[in-house]
N, C-alpha and C. Protein backbone atom coordinates (compact mmCIF):
# COMPACT_ATOMS: atom_id res chain seq x y z
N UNK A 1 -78.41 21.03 -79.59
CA UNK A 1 -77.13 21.70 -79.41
C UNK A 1 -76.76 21.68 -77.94
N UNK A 2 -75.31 21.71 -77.46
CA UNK A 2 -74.81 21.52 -76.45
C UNK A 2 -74.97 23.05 -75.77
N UNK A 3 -74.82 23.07 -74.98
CA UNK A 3 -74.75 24.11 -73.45
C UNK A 3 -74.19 25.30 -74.00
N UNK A 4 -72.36 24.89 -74.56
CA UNK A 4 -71.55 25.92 -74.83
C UNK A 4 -71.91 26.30 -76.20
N UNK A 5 -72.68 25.63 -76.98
CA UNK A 5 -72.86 26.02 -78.35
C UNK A 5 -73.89 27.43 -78.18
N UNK A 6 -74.42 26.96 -77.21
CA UNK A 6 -75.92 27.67 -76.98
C UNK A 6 -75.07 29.19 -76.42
N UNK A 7 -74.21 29.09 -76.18
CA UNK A 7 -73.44 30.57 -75.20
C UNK A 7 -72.34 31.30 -76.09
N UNK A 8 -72.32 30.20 -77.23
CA UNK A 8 -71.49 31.30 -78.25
C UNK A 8 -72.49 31.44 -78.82
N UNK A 9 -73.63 31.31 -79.42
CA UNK A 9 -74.45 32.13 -80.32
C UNK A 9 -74.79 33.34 -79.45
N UNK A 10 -75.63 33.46 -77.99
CA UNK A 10 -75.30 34.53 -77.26
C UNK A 10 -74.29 35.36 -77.17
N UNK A 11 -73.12 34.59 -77.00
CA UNK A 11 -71.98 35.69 -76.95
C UNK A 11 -71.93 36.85 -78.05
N UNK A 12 -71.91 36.11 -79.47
CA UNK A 12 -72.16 36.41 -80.81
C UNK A 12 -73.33 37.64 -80.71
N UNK A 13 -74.38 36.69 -80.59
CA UNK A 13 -75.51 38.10 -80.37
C UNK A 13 -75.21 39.18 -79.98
N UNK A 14 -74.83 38.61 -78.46
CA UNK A 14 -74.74 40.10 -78.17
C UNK A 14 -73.35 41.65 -78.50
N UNK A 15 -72.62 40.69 -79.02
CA UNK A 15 -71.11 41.25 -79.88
C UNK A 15 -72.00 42.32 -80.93
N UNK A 16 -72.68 41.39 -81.76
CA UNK A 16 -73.28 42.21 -82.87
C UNK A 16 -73.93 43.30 -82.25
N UNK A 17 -74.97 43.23 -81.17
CA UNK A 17 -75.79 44.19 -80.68
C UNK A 17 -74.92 45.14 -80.27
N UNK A 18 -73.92 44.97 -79.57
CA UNK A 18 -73.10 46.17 -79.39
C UNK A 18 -72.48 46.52 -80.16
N UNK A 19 -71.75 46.17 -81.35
CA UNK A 19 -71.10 46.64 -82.85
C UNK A 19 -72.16 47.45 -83.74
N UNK A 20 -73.57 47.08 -83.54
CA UNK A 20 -74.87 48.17 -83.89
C UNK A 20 -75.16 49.07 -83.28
N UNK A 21 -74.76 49.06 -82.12
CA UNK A 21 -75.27 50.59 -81.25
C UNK A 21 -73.86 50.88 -81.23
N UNK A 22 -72.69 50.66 -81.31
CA UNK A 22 -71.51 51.61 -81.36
C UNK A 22 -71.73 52.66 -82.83
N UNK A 23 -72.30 51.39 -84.09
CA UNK A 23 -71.59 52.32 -85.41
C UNK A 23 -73.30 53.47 -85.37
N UNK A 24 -74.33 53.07 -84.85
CA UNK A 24 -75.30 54.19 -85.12
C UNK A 24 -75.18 55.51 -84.09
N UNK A 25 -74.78 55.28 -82.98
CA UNK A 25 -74.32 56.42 -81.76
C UNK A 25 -72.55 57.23 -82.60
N UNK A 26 -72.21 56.51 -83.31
CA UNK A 26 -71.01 57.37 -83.33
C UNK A 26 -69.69 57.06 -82.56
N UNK A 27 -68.32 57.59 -83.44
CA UNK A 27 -67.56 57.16 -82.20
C UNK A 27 -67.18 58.08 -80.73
N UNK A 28 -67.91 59.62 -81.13
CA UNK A 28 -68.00 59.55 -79.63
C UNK A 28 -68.76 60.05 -78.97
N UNK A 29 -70.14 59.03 -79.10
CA UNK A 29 -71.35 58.69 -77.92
C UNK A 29 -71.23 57.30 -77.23
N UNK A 30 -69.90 57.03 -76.87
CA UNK A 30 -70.01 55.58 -76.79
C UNK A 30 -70.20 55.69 -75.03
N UNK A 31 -69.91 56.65 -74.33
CA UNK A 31 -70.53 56.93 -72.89
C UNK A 31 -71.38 57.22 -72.78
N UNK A 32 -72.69 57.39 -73.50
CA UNK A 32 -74.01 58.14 -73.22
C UNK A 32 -74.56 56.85 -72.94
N UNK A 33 -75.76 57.57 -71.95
CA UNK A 33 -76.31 55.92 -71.54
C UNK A 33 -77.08 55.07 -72.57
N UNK A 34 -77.72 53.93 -72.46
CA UNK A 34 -78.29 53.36 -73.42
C UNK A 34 -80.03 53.59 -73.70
N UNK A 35 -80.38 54.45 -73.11
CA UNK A 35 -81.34 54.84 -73.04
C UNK A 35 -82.05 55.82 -74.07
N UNK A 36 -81.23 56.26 -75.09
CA UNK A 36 -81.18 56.53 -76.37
C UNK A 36 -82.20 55.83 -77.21
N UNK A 37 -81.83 56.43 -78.62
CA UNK A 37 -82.69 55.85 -79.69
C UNK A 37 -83.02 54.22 -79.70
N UNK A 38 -81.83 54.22 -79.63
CA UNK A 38 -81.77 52.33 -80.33
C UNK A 38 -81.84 51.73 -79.04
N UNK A 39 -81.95 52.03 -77.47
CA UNK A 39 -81.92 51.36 -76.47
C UNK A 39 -83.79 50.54 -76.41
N UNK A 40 -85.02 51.13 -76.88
CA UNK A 40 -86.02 50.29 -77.05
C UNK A 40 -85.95 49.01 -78.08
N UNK A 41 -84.94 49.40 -79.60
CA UNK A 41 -85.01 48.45 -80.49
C UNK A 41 -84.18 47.33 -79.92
N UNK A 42 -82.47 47.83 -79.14
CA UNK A 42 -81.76 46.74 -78.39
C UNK A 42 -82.89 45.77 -77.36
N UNK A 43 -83.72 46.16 -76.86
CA UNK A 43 -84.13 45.81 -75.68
C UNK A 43 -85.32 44.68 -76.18
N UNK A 44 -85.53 45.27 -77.45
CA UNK A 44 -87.12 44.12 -78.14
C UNK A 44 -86.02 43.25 -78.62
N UNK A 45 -85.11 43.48 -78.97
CA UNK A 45 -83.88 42.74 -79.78
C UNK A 45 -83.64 41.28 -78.71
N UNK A 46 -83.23 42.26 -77.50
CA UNK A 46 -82.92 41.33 -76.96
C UNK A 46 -83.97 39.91 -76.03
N UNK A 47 -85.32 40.99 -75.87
CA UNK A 47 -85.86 39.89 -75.48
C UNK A 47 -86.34 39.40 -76.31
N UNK A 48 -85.99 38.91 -77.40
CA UNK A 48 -86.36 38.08 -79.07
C UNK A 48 -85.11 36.73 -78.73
N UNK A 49 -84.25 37.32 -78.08
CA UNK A 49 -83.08 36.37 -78.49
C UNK A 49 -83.43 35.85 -76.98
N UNK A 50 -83.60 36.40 -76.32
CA UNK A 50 -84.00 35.72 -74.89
C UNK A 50 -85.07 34.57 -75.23
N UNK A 51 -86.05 34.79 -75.66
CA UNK A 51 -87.07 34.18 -75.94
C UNK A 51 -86.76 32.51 -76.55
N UNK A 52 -85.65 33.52 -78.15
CA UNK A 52 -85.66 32.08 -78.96
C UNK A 52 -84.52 31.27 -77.97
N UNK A 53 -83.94 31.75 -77.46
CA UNK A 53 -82.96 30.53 -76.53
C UNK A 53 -83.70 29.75 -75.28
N UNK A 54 -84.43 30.21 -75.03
CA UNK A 54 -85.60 29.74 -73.69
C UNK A 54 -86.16 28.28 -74.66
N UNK A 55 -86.84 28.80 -75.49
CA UNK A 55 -87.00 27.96 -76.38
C UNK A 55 -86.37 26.55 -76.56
N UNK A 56 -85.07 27.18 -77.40
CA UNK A 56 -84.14 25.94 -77.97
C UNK A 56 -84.08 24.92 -76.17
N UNK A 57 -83.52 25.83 -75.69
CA UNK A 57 -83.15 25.03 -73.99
C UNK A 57 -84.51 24.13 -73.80
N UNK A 58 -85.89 24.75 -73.54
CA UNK A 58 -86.71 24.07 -73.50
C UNK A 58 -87.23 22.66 -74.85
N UNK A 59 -86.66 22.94 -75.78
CA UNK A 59 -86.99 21.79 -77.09
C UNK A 59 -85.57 20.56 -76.30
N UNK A 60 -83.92 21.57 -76.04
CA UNK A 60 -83.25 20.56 -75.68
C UNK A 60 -83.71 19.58 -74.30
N UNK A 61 -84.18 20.30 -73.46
CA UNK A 61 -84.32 19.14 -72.14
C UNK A 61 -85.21 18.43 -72.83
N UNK A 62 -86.29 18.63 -73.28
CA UNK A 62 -87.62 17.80 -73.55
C UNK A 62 -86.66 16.59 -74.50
N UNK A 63 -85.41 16.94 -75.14
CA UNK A 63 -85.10 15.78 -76.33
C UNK A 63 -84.65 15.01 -75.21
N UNK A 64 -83.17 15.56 -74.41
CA UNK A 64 -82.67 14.97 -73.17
C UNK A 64 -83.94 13.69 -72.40
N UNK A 65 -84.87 14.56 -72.13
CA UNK A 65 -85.72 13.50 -71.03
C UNK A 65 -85.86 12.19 -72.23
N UNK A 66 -86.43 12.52 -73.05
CA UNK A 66 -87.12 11.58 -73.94
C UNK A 66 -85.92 10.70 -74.70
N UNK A 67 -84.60 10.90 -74.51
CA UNK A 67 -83.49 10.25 -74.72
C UNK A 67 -83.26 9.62 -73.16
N UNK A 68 -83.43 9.83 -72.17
CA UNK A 68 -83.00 9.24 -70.85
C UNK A 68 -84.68 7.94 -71.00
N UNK A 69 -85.34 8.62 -70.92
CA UNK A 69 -86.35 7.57 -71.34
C UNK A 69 -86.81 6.17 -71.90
N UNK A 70 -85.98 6.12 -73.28
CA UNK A 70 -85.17 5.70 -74.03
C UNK A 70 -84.46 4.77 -73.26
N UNK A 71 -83.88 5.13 -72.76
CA UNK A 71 -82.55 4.45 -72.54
C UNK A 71 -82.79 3.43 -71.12
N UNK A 72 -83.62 4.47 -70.15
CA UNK A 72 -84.02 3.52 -69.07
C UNK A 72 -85.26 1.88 -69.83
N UNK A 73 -85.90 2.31 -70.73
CA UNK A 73 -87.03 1.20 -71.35
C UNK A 73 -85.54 0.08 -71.64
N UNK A 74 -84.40 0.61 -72.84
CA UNK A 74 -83.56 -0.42 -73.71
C UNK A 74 -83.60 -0.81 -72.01
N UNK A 75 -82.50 -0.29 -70.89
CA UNK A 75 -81.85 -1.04 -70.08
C UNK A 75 -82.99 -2.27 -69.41
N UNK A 76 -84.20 -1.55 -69.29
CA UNK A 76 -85.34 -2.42 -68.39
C UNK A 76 -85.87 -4.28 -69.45
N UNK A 77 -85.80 -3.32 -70.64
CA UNK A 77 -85.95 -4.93 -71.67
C UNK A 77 -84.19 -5.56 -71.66
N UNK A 78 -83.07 -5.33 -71.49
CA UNK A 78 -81.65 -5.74 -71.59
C UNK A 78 -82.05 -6.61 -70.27
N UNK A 79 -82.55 -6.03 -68.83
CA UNK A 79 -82.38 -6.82 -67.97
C UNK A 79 -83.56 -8.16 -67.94
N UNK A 80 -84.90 -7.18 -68.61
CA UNK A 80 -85.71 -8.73 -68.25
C UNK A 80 -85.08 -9.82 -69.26
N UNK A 81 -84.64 -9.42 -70.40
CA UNK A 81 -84.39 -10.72 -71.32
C UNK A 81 -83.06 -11.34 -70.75
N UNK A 82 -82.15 -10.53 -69.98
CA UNK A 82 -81.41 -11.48 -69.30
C UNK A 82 -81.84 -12.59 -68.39
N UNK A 83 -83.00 -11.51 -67.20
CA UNK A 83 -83.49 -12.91 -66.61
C UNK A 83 -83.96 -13.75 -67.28
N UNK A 84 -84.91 -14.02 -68.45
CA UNK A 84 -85.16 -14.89 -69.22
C UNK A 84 -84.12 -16.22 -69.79
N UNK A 85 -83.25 -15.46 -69.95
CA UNK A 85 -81.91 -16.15 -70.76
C UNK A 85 -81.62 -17.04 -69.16
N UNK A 86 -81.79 -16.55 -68.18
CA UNK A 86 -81.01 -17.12 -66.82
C UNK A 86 -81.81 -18.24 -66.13
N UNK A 87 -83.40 -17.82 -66.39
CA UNK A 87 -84.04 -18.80 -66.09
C UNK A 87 -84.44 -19.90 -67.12
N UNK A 88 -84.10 -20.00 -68.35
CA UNK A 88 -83.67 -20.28 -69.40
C UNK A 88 -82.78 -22.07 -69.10
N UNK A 89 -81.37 -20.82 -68.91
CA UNK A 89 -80.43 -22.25 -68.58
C UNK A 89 -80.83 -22.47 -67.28
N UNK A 90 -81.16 -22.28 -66.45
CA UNK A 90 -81.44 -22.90 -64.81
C UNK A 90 -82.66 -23.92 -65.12
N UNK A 91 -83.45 -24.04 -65.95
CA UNK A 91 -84.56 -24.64 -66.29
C UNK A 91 -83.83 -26.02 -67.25
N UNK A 92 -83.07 -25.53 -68.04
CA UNK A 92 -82.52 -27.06 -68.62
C UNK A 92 -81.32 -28.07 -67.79
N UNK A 93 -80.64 -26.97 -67.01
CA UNK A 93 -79.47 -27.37 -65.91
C UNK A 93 -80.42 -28.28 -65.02
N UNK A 94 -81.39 -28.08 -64.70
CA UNK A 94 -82.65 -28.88 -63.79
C UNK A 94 -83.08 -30.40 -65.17
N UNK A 95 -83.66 -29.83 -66.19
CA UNK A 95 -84.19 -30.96 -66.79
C UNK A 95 -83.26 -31.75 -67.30
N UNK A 96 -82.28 -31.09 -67.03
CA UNK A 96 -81.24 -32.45 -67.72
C UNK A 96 -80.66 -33.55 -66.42
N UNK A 97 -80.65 -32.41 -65.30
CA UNK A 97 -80.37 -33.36 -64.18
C UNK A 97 -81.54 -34.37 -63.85
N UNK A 98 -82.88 -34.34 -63.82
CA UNK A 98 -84.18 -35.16 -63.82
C UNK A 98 -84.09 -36.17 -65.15
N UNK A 99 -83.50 -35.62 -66.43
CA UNK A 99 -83.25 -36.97 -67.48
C UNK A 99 -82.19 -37.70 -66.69
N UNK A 100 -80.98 -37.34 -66.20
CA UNK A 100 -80.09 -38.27 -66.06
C UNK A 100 -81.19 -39.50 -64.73
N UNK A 101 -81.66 -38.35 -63.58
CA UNK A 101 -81.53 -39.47 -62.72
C UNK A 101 -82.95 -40.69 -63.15
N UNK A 102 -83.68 -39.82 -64.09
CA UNK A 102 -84.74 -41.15 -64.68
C UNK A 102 -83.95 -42.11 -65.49
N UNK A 103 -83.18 -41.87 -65.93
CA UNK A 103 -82.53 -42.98 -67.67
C UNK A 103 -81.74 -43.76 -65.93
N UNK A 104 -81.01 -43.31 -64.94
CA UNK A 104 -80.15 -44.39 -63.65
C UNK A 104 -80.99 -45.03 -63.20
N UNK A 105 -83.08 -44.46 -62.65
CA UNK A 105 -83.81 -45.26 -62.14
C UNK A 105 -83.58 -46.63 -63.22
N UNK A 106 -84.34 -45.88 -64.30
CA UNK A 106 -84.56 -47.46 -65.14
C UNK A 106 -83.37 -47.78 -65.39
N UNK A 107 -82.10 -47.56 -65.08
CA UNK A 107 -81.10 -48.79 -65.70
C UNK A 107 -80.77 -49.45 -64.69
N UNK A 108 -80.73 -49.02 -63.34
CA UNK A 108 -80.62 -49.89 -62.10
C UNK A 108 -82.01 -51.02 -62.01
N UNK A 109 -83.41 -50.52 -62.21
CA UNK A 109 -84.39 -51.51 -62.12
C UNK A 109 -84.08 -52.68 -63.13
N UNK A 110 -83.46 -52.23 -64.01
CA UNK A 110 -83.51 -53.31 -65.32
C UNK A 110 -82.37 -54.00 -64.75
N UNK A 111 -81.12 -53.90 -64.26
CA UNK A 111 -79.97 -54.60 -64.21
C UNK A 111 -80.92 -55.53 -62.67
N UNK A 112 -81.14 -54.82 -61.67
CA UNK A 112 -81.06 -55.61 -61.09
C UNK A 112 -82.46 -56.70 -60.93
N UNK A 113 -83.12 -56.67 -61.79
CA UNK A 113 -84.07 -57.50 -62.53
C UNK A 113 -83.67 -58.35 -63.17
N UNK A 114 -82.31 -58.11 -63.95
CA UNK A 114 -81.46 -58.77 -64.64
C UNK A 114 -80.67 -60.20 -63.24
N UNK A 115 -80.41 -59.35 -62.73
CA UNK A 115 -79.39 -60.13 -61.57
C UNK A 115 -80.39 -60.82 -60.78
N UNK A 116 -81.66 -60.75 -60.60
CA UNK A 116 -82.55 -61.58 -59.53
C UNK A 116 -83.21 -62.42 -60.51
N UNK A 117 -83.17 -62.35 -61.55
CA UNK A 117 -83.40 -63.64 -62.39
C UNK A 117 -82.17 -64.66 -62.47
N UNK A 118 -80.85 -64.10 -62.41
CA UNK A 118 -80.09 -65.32 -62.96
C UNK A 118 -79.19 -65.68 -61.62
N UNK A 119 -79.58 -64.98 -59.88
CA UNK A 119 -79.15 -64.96 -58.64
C UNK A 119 -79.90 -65.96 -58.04
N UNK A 120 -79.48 -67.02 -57.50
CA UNK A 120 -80.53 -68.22 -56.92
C UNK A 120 -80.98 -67.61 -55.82
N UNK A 121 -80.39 -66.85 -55.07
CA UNK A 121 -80.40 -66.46 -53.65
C UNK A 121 -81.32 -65.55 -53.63
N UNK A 122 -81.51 -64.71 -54.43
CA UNK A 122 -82.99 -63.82 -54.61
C UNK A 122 -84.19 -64.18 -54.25
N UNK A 123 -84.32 -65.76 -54.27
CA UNK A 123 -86.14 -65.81 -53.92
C UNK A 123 -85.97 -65.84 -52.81
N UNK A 124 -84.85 -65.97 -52.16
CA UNK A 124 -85.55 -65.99 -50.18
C UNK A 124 -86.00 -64.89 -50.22
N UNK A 125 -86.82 -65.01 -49.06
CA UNK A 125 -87.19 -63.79 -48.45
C UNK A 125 -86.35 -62.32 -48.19
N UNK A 126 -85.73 -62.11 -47.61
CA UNK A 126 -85.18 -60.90 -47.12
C UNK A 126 -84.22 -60.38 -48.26
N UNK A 127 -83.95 -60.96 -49.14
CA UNK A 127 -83.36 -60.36 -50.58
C UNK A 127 -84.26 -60.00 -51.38
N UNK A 128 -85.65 -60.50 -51.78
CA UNK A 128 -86.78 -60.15 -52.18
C UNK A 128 -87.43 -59.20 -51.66
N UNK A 129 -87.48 -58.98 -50.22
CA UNK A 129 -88.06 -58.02 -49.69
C UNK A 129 -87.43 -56.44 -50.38
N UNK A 130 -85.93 -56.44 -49.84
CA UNK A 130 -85.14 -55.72 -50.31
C UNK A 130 -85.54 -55.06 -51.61
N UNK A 131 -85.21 -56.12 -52.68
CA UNK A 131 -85.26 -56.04 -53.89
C UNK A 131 -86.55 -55.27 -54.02
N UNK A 132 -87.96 -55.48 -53.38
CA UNK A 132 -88.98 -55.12 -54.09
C UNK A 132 -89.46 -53.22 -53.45
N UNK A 133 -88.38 -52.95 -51.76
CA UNK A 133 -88.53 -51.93 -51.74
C UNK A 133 -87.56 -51.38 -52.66
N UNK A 134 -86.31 -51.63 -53.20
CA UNK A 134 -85.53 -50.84 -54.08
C UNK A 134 -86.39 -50.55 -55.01
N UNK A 135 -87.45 -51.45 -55.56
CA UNK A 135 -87.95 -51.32 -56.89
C UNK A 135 -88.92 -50.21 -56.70
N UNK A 136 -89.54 -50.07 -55.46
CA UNK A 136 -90.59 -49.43 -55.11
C UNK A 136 -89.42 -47.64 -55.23
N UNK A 137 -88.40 -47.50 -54.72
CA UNK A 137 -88.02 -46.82 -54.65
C UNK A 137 -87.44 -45.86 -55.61
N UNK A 138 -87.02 -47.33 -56.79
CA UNK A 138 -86.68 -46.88 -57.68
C UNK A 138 -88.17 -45.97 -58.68
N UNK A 139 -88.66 -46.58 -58.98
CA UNK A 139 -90.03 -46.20 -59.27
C UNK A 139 -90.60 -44.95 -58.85
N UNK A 140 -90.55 -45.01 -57.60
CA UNK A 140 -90.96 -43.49 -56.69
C UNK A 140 -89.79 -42.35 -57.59
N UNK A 141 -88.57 -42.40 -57.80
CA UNK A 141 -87.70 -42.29 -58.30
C UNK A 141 -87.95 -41.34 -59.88
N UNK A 142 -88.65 -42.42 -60.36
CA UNK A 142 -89.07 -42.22 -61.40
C UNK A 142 -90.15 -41.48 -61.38
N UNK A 143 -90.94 -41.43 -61.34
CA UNK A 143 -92.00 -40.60 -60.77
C UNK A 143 -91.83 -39.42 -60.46
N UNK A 144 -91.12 -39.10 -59.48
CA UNK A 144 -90.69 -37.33 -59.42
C UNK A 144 -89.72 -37.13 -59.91
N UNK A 145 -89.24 -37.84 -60.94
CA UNK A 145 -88.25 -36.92 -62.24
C UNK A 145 -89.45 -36.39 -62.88
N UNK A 146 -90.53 -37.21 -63.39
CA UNK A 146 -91.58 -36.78 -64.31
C UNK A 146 -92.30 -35.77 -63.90
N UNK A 147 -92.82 -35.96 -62.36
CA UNK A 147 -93.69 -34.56 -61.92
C UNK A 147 -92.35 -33.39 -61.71
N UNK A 148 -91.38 -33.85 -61.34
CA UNK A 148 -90.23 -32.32 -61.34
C UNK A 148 -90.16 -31.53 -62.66
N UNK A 149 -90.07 -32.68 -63.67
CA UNK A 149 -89.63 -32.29 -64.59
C UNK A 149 -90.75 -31.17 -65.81
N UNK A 150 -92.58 -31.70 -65.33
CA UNK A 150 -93.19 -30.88 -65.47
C UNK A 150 -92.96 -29.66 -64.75
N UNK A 151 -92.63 -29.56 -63.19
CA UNK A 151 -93.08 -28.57 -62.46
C UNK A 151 -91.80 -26.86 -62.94
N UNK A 152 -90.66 -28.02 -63.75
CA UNK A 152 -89.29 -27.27 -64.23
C UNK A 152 -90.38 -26.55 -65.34
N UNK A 153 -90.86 -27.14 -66.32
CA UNK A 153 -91.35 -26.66 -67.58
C UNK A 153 -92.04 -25.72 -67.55
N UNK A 154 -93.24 -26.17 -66.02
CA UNK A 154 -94.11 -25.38 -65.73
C UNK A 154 -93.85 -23.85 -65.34
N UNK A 155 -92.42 -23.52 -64.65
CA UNK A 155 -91.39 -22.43 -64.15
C UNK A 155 -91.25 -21.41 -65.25
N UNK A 156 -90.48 -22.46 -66.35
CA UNK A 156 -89.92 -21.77 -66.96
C UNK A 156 -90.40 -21.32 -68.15
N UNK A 157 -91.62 -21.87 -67.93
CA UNK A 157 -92.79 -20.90 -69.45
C UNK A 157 -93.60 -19.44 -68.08
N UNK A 158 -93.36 -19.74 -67.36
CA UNK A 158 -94.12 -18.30 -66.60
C UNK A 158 -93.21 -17.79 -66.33
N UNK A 159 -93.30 -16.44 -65.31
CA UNK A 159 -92.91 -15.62 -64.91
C UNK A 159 -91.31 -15.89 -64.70
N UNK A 160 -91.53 -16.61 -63.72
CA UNK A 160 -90.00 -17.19 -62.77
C UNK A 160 -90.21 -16.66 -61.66
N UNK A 161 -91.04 -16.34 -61.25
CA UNK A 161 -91.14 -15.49 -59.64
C UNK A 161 -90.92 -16.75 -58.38
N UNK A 162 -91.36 -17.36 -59.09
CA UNK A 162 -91.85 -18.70 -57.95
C UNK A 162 -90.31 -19.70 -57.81
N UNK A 163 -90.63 -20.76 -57.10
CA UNK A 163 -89.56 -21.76 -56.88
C UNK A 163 -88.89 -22.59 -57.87
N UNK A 164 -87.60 -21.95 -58.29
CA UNK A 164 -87.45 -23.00 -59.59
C UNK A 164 -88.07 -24.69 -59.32
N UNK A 165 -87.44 -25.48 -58.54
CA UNK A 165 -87.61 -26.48 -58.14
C UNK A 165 -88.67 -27.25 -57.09
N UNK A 166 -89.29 -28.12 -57.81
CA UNK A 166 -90.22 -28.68 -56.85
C UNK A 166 -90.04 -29.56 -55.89
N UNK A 167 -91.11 -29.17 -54.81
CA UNK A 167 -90.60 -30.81 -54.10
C UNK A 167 -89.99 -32.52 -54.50
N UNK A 168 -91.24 -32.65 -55.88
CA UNK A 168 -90.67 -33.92 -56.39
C UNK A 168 -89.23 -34.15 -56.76
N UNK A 169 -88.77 -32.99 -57.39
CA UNK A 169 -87.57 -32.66 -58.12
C UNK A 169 -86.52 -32.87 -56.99
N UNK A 170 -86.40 -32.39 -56.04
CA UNK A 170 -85.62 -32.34 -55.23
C UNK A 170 -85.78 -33.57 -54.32
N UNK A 171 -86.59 -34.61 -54.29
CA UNK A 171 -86.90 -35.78 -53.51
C UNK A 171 -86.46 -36.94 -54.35
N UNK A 172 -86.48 -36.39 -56.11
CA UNK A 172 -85.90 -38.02 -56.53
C UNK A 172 -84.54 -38.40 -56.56
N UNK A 173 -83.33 -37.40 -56.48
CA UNK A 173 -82.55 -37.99 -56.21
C UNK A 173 -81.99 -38.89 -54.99
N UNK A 174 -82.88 -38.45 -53.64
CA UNK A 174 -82.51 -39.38 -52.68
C UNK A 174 -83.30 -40.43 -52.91
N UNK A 175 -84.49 -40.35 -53.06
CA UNK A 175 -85.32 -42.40 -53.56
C UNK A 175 -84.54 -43.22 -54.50
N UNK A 176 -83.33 -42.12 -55.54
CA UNK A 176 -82.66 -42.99 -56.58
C UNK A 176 -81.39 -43.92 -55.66
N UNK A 177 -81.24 -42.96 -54.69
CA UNK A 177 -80.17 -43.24 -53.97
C UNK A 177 -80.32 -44.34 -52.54
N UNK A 178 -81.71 -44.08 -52.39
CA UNK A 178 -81.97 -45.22 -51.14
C UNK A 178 -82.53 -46.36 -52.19
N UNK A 179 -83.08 -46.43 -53.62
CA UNK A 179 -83.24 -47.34 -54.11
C UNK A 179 -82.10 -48.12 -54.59
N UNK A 180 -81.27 -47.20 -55.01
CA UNK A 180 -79.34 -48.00 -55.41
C UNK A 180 -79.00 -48.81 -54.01
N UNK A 181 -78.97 -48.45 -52.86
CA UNK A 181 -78.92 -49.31 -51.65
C UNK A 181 -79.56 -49.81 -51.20
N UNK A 182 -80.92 -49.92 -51.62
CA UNK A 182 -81.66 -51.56 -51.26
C UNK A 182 -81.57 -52.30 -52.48
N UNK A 183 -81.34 -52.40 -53.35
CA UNK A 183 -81.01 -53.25 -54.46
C UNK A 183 -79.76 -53.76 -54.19
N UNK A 184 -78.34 -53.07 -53.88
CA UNK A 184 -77.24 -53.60 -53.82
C UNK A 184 -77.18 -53.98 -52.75
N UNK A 185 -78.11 -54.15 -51.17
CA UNK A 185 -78.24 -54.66 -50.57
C UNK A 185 -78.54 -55.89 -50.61
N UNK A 186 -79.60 -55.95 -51.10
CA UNK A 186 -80.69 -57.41 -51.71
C UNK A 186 -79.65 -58.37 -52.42
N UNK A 187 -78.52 -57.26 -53.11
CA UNK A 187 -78.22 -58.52 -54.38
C UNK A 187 -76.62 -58.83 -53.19
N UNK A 188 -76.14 -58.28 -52.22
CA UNK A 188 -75.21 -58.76 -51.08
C UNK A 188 -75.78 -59.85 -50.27
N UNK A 189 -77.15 -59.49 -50.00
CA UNK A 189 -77.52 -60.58 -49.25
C UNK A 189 -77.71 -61.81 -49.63
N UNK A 190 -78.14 -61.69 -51.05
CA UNK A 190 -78.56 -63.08 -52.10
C UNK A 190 -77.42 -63.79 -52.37
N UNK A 191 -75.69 -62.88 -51.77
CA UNK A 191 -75.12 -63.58 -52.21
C UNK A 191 -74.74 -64.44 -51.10
């Protein structure tokens, strides 16, 4: 029960208690002090009603705490499963970026494998050279999509405390990118 509920049953009480000592005193002892007959029975009376309201107040906070309680646990599981949900998509926003740039390593190694087979100018030297650090690069490339792409998995089945992203992860897009320019180098020079 609420606050004010709790202060009209008091009010109430004590209405009655005085509508009982008016009709047993008479209507005119209503100035004599209360120290009369019925002033010991008012007085056990009242600390009865004192008592049971101490009570109720004390049963209400104890519900109160154990409802705030409640409520702080829902909010504390609302927020971790959000982070979950957050590290969640940040973990596939990562593995999908490591699929794309592995499926570009191998389609650049394959094309331009493609083009130094059917490019005469490829076997010299310095287009070959080229060609074989792109490949190296590309490769390297490849390689830390795979270890990033564990180190993403590895993130996002633990905690999340740690670094979403690993070194590898964050190193293969530039080897994809210095490997795209020694290949299209190689295959400028061959021409």
């Amino acid at each position: 029960m609420g606050m004010a509920q709790w202060m009209r049953v008091l009010d109430a009480v004590s209405s009655l208690a005085q509508v009982t000592g008016r009709i047993r005193r008479g209507a005119g002892t209503d100035l004599e002090a209360t120290t009369g007959a019925g002033g010991p029975l008012e007085a056990r009376l009242a600390g009865v009603v004192v008592a049971a309201l101490k009570e109720a107040f004390d049963r209400d906070r104890a519900r109160t705490d154990l409802e705030r309680e409640q409520v702080d646990a829902e909010r504390r599981r609302a927020e971790q499963a959000l982070r979950a949900e957050l590290r969640r998509q940040a973990a596939e926003r990562a593995v999908g970026h490591l699929r794309l740039i592995a499926a570009m390593a191998i389609a650049a190694w394959m094309l331009s494998a493609a083009l130094a087979v059917w490019l005469p100018g490829m076997r010299a030297g310095v287009p070959r050279s080229l060609l074989g650090a792109g490949w190296a690069c590309a490769f390297g490339a490849l390689g830390c999509a795979f270890a990033g792409w564990q180190g993403i998995s590895a993130w996002s089945a633990a905690d999340g405390s740690g670094e979403s992203q690993s070194a590898a992860a964050s190193t293969a897009p530039w080897l994809l990118l210095v490997a795209l320019a020694l290949t299209g180098a190689a295959l400028l020079v061959a021409l």
